[in-house]
Structure formats: C-alpha cells, structure tokens
PDB file of N, CA and C in Angstrom:
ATOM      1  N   UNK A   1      16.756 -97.148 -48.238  1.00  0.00           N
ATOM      2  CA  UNK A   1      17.204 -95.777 -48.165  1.00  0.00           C
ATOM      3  C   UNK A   1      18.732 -95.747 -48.173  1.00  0.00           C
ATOM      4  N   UNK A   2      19.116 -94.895 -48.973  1.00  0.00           N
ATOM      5  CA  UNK A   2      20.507 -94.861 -49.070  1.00  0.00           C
ATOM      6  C   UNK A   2      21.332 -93.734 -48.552  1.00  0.00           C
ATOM      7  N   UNK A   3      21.951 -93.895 -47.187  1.00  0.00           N
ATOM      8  CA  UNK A   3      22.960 -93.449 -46.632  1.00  0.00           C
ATOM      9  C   UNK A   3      23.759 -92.014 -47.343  1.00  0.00           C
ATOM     10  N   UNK A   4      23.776 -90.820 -46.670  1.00  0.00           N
ATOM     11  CA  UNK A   4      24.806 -90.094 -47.113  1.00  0.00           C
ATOM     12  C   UNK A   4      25.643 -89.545 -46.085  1.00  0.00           C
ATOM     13  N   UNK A   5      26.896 -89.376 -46.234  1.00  0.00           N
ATOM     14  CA  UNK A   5      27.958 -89.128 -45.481  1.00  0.00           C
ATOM     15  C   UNK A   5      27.654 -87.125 -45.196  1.00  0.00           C
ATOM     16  N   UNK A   6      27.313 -86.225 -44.075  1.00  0.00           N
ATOM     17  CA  UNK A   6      26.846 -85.570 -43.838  1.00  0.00           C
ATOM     18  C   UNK A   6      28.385 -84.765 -43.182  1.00  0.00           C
ATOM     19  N   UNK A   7      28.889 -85.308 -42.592  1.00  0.00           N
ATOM     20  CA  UNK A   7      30.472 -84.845 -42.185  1.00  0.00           C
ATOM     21  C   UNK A   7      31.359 -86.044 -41.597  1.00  0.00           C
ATOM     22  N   UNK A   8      32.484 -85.829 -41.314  1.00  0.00           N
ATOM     23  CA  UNK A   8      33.506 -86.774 -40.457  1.00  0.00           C
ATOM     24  C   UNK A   8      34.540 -85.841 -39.820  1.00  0.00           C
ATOM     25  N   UNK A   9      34.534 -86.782 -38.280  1.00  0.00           N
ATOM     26  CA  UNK A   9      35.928 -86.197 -37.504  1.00  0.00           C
ATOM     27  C   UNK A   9      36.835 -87.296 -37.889  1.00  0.00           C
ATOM     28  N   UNK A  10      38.122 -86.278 -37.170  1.00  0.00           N
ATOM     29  CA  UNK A  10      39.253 -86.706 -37.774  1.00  0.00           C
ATOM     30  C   UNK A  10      39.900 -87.112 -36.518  1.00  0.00           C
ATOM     31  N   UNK A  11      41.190 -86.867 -36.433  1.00  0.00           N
ATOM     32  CA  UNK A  11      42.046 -87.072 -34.858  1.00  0.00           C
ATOM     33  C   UNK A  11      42.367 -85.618 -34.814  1.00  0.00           C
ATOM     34  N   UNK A  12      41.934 -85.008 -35.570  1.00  0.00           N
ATOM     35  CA  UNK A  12      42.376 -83.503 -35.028  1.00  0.00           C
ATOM     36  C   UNK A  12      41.277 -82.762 -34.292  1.00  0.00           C
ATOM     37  N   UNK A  13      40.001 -83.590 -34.686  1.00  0.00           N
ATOM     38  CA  UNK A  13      38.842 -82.884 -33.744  1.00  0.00           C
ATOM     39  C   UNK A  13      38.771 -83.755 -31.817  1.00  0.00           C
ATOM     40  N   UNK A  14      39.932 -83.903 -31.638  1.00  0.00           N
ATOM     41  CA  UNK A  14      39.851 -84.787 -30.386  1.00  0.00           C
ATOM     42  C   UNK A  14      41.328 -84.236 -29.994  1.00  0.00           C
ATOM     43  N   UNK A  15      41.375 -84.312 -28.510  1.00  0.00           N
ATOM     44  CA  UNK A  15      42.171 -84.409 -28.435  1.00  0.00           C
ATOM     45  C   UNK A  15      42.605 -85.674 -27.171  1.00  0.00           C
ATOM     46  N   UNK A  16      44.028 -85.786 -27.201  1.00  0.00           N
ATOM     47  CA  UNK A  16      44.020 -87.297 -26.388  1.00  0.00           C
ATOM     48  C   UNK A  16      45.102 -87.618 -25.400  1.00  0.00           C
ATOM     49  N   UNK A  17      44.640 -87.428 -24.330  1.00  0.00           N
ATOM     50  CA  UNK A  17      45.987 -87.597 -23.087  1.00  0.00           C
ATOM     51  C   UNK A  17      46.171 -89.092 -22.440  1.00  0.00           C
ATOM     52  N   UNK A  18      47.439 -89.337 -22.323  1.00  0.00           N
ATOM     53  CA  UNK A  18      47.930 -90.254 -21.951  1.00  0.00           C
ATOM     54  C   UNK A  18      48.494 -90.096 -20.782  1.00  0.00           C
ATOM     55  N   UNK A  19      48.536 -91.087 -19.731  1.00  0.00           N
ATOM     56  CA  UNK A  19      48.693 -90.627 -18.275  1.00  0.00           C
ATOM     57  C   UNK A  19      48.835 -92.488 -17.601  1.00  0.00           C
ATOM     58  N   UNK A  20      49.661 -92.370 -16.189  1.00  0.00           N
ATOM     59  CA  UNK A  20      49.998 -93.775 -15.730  1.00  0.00           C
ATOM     60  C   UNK A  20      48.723 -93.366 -15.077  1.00  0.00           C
ATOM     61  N   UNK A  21      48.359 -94.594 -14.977  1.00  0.00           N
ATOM     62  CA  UNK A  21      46.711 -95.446 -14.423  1.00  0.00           C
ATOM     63  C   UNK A  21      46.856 -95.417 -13.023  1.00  0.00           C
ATOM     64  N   UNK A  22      48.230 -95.894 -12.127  1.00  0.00           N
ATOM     65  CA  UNK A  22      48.341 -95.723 -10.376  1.00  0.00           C
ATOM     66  C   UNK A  22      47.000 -96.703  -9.863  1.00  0.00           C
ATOM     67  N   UNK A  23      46.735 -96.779  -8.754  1.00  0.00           N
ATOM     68  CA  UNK A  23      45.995 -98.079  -8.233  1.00  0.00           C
ATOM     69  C   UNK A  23      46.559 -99.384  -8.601  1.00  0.00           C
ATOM     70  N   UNK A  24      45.424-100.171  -8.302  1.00  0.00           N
ATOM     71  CA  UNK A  24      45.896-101.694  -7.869  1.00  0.00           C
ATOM     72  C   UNK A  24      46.787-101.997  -9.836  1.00  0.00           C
ATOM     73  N   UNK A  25      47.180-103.030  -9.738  1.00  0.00           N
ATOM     74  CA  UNK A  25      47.850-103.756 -10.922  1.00  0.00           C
ATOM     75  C   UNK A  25      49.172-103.863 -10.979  1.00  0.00           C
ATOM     76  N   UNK A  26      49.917-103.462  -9.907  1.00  0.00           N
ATOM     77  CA  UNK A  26      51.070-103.612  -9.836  1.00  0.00           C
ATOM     78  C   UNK A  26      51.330-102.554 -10.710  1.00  0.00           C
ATOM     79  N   UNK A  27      53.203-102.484 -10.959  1.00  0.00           N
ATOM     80  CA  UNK A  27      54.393-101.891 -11.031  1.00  0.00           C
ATOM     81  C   UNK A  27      54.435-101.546 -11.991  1.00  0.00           C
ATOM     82  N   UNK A  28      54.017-102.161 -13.093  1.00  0.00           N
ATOM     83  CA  UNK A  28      53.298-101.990 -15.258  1.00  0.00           C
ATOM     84  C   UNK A  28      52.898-100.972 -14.702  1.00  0.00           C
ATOM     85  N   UNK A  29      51.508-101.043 -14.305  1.00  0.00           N
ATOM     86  CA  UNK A  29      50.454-100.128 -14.006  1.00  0.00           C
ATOM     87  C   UNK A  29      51.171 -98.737 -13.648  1.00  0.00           C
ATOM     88  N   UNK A  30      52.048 -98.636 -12.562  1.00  0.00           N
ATOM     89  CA  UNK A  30      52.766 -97.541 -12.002  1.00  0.00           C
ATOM     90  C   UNK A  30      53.621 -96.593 -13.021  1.00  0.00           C
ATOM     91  N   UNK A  31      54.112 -97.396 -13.914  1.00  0.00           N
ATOM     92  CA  UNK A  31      54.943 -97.004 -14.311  1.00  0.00           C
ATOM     93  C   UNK A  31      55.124 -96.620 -15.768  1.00  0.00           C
ATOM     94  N   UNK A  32      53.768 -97.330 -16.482  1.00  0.00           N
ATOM     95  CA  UNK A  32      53.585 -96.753 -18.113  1.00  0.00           C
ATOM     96  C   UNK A  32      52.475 -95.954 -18.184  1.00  0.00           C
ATOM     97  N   UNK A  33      52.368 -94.863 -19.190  1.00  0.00           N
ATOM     98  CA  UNK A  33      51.361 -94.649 -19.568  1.00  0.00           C
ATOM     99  C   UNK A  33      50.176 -95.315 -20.448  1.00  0.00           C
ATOM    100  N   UNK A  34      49.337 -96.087 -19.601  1.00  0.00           N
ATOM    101  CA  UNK A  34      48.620 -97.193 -20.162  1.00  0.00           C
ATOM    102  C   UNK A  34      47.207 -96.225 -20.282  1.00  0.00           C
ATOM    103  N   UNK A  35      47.028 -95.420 -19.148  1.00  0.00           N
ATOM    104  CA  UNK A  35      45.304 -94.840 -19.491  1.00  0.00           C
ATOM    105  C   UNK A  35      45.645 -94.019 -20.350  1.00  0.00           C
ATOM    106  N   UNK A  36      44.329 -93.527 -20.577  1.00  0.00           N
ATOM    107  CA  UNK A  36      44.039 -92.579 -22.242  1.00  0.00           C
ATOM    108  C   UNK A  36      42.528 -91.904 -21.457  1.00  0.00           C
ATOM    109  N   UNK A  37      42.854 -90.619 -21.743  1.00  0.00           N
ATOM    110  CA  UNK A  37      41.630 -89.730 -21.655  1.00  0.00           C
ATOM    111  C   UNK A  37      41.389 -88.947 -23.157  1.00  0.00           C
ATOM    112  N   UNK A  38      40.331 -89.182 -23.673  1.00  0.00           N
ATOM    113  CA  UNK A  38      40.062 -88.739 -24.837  1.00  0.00           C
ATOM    114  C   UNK A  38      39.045 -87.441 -25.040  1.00  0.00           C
ATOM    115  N   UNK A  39      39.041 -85.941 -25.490  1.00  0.00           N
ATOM    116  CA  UNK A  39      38.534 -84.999 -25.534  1.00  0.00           C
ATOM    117  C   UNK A  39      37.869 -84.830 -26.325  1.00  0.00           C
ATOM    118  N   UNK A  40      36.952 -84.761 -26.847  1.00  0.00           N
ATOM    119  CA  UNK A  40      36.178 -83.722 -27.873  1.00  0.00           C
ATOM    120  C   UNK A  40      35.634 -82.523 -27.624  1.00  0.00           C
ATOM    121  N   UNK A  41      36.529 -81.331 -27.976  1.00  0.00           N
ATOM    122  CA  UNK A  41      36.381 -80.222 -27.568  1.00  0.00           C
ATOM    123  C   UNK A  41      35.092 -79.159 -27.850  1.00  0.00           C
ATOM    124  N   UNK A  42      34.663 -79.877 -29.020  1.00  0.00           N
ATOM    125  CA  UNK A  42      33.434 -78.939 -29.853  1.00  0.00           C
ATOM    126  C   UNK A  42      32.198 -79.088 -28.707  1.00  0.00           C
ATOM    127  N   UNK A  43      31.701 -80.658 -28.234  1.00  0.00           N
ATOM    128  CA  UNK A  43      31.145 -80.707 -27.479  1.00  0.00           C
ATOM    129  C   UNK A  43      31.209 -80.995 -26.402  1.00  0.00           C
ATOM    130  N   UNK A  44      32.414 -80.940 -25.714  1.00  0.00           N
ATOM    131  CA  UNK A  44      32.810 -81.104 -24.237  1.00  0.00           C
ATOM    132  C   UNK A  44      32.717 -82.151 -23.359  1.00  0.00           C
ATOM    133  N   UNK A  45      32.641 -83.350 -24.329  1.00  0.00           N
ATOM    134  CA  UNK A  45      32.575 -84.988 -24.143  1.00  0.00           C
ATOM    135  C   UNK A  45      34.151 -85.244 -24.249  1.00  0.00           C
ATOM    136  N   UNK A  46      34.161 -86.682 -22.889  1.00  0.00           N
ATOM    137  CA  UNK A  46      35.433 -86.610 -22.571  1.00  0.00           C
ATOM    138  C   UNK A  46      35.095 -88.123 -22.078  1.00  0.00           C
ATOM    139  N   UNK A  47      36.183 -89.732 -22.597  1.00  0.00           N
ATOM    140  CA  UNK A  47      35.987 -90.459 -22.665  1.00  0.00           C
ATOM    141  C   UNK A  47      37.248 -91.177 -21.522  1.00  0.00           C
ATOM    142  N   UNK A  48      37.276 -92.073 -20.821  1.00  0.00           N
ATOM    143  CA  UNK A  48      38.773 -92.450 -20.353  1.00  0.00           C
ATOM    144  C   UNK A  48      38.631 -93.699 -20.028  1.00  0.00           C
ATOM    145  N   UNK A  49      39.520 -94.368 -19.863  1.00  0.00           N
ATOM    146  CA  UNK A  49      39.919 -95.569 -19.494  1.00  0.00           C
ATOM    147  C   UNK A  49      41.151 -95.984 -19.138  1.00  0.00           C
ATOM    148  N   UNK A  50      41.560 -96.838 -18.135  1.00  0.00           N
ATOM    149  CA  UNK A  50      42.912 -97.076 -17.629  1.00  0.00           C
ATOM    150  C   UNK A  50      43.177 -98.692 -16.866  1.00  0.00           C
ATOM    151  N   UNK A  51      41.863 -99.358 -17.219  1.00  0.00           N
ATOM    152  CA  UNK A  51      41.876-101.097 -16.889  1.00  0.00           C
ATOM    153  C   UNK A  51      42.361-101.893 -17.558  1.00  0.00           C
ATOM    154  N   UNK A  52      42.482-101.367 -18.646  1.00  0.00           N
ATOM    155  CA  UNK A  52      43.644-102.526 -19.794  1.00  0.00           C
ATOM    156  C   UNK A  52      44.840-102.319 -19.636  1.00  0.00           C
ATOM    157  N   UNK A  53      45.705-103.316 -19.733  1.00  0.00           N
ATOM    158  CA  UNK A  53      46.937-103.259 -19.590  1.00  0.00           C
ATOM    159  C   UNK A  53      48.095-102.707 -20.814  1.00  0.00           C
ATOM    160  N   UNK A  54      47.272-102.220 -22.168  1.00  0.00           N
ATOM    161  CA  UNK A  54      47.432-101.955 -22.954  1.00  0.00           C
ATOM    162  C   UNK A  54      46.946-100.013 -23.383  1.00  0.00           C
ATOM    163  N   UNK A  55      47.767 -99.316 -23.841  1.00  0.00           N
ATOM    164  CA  UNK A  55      47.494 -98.081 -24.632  1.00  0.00           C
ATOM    165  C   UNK A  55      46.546 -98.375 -25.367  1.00  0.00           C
ATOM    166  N   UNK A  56      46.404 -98.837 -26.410  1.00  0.00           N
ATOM    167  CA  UNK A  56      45.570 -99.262 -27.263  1.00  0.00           C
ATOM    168  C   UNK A  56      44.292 -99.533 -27.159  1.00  0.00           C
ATOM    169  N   UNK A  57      44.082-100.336 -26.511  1.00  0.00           N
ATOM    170  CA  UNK A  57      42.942-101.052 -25.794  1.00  0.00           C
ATOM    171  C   UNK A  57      41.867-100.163 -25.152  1.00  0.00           C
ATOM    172  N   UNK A  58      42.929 -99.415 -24.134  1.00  0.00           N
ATOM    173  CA  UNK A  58      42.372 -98.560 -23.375  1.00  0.00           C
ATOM    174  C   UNK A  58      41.932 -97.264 -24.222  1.00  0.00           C
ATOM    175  N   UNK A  59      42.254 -96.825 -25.432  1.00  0.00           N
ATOM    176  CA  UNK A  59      42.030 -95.647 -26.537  1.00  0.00           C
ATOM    177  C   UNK A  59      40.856 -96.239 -27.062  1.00  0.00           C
ATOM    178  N   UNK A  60      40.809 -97.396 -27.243  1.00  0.00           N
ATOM    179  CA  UNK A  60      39.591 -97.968 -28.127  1.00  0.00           C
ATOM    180  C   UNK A  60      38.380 -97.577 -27.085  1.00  0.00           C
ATOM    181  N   UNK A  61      38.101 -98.279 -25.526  1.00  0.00           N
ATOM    182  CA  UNK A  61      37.374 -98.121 -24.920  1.00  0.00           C
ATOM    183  C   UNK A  61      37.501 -96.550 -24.632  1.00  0.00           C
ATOM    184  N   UNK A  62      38.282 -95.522 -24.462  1.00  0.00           N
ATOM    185  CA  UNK A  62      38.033 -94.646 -23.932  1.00  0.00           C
ATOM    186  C   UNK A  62      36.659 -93.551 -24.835  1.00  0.00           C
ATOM    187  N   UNK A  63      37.473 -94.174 -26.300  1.00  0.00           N
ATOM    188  CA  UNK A  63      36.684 -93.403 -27.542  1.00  0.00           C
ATOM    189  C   UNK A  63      35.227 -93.596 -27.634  1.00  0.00           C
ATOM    190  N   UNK A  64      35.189 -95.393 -27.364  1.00  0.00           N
ATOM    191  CA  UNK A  64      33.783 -95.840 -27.057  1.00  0.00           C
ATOM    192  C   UNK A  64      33.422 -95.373 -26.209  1.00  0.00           C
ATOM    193  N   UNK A  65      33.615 -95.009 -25.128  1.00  0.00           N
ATOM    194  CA  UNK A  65      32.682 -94.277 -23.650  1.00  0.00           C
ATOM    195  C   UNK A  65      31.970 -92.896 -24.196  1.00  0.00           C
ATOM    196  N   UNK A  66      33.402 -92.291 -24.906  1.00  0.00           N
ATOM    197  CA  UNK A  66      33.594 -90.417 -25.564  1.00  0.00           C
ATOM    198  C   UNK A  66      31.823 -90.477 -26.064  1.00  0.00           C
ATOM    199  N   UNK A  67      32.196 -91.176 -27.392  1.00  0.00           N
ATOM    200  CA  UNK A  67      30.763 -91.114 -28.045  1.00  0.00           C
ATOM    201  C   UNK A  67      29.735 -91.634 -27.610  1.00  0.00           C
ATOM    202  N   UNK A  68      29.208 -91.952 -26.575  1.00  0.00           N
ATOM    203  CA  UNK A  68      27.743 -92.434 -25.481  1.00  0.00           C
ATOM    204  C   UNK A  68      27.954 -91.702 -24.644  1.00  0.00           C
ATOM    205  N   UNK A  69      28.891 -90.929 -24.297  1.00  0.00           N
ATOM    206  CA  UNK A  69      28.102 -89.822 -23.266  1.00  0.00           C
ATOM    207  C   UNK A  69      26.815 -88.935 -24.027  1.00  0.00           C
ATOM    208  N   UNK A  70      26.090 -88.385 -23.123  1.00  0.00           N
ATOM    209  CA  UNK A  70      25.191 -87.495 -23.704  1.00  0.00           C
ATOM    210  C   UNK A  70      25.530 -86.490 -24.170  1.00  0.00           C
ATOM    211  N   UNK A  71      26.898 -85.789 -24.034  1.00  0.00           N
ATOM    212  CA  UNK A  71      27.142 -84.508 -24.213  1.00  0.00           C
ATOM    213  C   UNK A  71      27.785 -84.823 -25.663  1.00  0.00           C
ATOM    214  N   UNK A  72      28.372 -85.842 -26.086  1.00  0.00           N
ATOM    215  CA  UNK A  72      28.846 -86.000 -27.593  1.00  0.00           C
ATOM    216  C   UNK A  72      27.072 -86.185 -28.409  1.00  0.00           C
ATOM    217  N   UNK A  73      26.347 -87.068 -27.883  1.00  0.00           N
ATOM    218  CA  UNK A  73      25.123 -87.378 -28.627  1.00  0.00           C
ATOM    219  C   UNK A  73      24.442 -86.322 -28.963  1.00  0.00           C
ATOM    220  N   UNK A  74      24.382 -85.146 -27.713  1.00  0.00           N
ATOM    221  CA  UNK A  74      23.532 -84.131 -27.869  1.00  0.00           C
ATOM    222  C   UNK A  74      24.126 -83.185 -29.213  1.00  0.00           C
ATOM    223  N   UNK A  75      25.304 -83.021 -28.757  1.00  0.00           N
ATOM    224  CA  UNK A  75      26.245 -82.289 -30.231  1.00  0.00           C
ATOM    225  C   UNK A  75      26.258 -82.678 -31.524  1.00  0.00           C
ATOM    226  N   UNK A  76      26.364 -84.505 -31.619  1.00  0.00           N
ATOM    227  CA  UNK A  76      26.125 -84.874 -32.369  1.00  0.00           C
ATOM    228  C   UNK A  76      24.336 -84.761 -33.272  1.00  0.00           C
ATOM    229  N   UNK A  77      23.253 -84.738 -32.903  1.00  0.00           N
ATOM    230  CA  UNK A  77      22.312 -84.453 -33.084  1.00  0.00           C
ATOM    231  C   UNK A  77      22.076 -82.873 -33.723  1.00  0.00           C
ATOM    232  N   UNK A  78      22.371 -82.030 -33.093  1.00  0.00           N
ATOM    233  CA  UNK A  78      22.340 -80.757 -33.621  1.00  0.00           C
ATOM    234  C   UNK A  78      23.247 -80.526 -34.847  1.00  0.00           C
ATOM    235  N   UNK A  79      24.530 -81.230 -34.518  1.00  0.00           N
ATOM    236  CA  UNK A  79      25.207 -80.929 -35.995  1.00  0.00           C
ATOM    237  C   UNK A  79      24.263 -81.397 -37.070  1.00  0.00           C
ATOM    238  N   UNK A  80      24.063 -82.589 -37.030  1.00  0.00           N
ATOM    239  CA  UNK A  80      23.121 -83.674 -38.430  1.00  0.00           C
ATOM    240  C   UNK A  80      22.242 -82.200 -38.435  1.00  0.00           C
ATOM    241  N   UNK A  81      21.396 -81.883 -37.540  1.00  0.00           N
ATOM    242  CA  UNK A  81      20.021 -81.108 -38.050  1.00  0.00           C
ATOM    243  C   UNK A  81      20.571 -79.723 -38.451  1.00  0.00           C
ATOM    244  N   UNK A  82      21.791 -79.267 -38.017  1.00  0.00           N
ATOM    245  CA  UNK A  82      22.338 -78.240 -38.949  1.00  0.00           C
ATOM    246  C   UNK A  82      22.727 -78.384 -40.413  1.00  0.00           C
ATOM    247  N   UNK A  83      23.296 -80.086 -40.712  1.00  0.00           N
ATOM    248  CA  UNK A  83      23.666 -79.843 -41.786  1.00  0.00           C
ATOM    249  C   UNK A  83      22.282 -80.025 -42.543  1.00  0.00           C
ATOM    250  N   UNK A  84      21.514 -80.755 -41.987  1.00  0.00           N
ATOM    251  CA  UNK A  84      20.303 -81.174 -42.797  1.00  0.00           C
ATOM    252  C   UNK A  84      19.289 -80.061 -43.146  1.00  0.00           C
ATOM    253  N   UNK A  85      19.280 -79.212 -42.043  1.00  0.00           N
ATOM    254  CA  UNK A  85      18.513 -78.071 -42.626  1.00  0.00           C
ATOM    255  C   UNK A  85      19.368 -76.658 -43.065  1.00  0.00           C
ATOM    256  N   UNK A  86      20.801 -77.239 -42.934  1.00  0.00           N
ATOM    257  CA  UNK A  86      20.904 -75.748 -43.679  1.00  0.00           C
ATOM    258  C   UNK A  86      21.200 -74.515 -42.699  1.00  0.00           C
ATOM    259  N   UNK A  87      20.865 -74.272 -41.472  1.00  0.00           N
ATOM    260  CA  UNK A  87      21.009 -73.466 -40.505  1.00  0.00           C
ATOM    261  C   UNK A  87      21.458 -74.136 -39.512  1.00  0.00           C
ATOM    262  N   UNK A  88      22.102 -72.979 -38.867  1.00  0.00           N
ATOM    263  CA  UNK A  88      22.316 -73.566 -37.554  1.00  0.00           C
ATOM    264  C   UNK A  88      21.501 -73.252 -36.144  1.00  0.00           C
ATOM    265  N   UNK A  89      21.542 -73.830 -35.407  1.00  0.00           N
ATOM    266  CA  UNK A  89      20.716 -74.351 -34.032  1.00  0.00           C
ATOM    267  C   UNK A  89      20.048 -72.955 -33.782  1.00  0.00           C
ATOM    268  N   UNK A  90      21.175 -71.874 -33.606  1.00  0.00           N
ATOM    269  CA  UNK A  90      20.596 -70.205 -33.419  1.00  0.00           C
ATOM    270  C   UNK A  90      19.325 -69.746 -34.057  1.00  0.00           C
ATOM    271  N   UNK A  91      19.945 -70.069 -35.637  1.00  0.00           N
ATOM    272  CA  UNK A  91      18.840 -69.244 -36.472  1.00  0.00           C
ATOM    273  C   UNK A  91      17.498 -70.297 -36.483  1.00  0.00           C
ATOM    274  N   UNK A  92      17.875 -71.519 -36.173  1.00  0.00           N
ATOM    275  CA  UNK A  92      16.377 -72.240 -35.827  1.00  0.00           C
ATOM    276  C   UNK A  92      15.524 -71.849 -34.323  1.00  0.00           C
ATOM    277  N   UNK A  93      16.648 -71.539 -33.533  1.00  0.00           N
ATOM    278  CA  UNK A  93      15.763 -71.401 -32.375  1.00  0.00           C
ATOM    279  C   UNK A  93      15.263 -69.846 -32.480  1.00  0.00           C
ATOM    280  N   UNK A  94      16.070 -69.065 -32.886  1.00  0.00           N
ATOM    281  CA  UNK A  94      15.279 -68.030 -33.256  1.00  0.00           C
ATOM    282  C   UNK A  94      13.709 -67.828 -34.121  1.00  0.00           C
ATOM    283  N   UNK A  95      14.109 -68.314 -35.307  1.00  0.00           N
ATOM    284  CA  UNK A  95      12.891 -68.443 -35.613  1.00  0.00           C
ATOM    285  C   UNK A  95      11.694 -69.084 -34.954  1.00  0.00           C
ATOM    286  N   UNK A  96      11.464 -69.884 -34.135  1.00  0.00           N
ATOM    287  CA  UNK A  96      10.695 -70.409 -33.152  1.00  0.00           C
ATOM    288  C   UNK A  96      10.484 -69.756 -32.115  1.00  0.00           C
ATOM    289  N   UNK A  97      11.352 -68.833 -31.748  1.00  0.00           N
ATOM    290  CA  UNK A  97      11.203 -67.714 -30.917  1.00  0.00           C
ATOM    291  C   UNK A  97      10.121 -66.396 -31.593  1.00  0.00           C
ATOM    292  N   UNK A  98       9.629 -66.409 -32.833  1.00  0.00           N
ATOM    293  CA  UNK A  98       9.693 -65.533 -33.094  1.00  0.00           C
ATOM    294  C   UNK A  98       8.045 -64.790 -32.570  1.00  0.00           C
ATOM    295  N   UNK A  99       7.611 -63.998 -32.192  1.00  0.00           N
ATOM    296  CA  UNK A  99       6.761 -63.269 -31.463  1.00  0.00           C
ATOM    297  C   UNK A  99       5.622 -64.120 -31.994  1.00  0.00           C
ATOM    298  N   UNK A 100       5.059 -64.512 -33.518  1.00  0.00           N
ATOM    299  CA  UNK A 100       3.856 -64.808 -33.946  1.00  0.00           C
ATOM    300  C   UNK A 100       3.895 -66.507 -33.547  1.00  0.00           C
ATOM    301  N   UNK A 101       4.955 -67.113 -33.049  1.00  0.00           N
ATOM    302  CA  UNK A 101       5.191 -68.764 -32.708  1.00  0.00           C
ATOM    303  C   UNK A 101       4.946 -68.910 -31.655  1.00  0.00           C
ATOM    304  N   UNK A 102       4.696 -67.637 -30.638  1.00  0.00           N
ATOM    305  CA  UNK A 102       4.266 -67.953 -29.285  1.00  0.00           C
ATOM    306  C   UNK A 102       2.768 -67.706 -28.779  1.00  0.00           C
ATOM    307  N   UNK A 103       2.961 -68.191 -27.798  1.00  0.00           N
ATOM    308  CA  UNK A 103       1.092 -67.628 -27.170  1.00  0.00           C
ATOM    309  C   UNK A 103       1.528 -68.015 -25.918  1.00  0.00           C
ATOM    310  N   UNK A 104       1.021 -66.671 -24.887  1.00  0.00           N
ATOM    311  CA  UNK A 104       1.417 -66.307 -24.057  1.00  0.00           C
ATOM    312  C   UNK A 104      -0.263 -66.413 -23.566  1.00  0.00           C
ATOM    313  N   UNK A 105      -0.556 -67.371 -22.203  1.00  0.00           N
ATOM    314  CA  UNK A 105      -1.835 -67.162 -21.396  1.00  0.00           C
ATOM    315  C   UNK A 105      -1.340 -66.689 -20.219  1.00  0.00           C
ATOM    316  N   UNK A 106      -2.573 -66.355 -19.469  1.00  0.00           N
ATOM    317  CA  UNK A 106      -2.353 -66.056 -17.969  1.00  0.00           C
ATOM    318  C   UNK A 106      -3.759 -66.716 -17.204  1.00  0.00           C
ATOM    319  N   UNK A 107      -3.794 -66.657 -15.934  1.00  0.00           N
ATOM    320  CA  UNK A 107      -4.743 -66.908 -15.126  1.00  0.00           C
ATOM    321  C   UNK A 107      -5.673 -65.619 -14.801  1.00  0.00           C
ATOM    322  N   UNK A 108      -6.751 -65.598 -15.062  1.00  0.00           N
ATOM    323  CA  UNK A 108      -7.580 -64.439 -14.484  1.00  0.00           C
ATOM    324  C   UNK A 108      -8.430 -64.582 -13.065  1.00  0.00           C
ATOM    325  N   UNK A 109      -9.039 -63.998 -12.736  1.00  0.00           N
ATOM    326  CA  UNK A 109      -8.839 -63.420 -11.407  1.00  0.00           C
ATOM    327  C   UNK A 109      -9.685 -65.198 -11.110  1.00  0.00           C
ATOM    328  N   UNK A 110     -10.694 -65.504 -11.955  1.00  0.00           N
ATOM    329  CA  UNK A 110     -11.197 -66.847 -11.610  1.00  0.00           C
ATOM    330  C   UNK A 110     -10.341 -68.033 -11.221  1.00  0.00           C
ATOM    331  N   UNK A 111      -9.074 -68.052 -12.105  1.00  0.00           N
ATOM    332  CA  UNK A 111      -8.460 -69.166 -12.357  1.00  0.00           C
ATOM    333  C   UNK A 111      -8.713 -69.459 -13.263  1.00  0.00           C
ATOM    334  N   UNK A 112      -9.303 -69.068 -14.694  1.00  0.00           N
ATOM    335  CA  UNK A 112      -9.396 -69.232 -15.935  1.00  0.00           C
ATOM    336  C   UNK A 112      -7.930 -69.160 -16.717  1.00  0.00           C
ATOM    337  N   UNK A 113      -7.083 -69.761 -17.589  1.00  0.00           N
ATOM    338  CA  UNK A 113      -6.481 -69.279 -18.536  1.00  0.00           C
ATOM    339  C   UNK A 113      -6.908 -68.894 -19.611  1.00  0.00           C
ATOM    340  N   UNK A 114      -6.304 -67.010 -19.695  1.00  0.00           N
ATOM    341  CA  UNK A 114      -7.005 -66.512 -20.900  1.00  0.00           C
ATOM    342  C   UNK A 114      -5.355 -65.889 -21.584  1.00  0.00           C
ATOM    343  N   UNK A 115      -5.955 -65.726 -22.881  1.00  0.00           N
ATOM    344  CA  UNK A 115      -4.635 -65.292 -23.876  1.00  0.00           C
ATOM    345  C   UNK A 115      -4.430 -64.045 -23.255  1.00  0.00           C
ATOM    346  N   UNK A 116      -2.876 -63.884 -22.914  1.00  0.00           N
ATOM    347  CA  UNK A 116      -2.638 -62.209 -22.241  1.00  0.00           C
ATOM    348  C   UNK A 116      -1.976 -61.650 -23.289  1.00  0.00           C
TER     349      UNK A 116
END
C-alpha cells in the first residue's frame, strides 16, 4: 500500500518557549536557557523538557513528548478522518446524531426495555 501525504505542520503550527531549567545541575543550569516547552495550539498538546544540558536536545525530546501525549494523538486522528472523509468531525457527528440513527428504550413498569 502506498502512502499519501494527507497534510504537514510546520514551525509555525507550534509554538516554542525557552526558559532556564533552575534545580539541581549547577550554575549552566541557572543561568541558560536550556529547557524548551513546546505548544501545539490547534490541539492543546504541550511537550517540555529541561534535563539536557543542551537547547537542542532538550527541543528534540520536548517535541517527542508533544506528539505522545493524548491530546496531540486525539487531534491528530480526527484531522486524518477529516481529511479522509471530506467533512469535518461536526458534520460527522451530526449526522450520527441524526433522529433516524438513534433508538431510544426505556424500562417499563416490569423492568422490561421497550422502544420509547
């Protein structure tokens, strides 16, 4: 099966703060901005890291955390099935909402469930 490219982020769909790390590691630590907190605003996934002694390092892992939270996966999932079907999440859940997609029972006076 052959792969198709469905969308891509960029560095503009993120955004990315840099901040001194403080705690143990000494005076480096105190005094550069070595951690990195990384944003993705669409789905409200937010990645960080500040144990490497390096900017870099710490951007790589922070990005890796970003995308395994659940809240990037979950976003991520709905986008694919938006682009794949064509609609978005609304007009699918709507339609599944729609009066003839449901069935509504109740309990009668027995404890039977009957269609209400």
């Amino acid at each position: 099966m052959q792969r198709k490219l469905l969308f891509s982020l960029t560095k503009k769909d993120f955004e990315t703060q840099t901040f001194r790390a403080g705690g143990p590691g000494g005076q480096y630590q105190n005094k550069v901005e070595t951690a990195v907190r990384i944003i993705h605003p669409a789905s409200g996934a937010v990645g960080e890291s500040r144990e490497q002694r390096t900017q870099l390092a710490n951007r790589k892992i922070a990005f890796r955390r970003l995308v395994e939270t659940p809240k990037f996966k979950t976003w991520h999932r709905l986008k694919v099935a938006e682009m794949l079907m064509g609609k978005t999440i609304e007009q699918i859940v709507n339609e599944l909402m729609d009066p003839k997609n449901i069935k509504i029972e109740v309990k009668d006076d027995k404890g039977k469930w009957i269609e209400g």
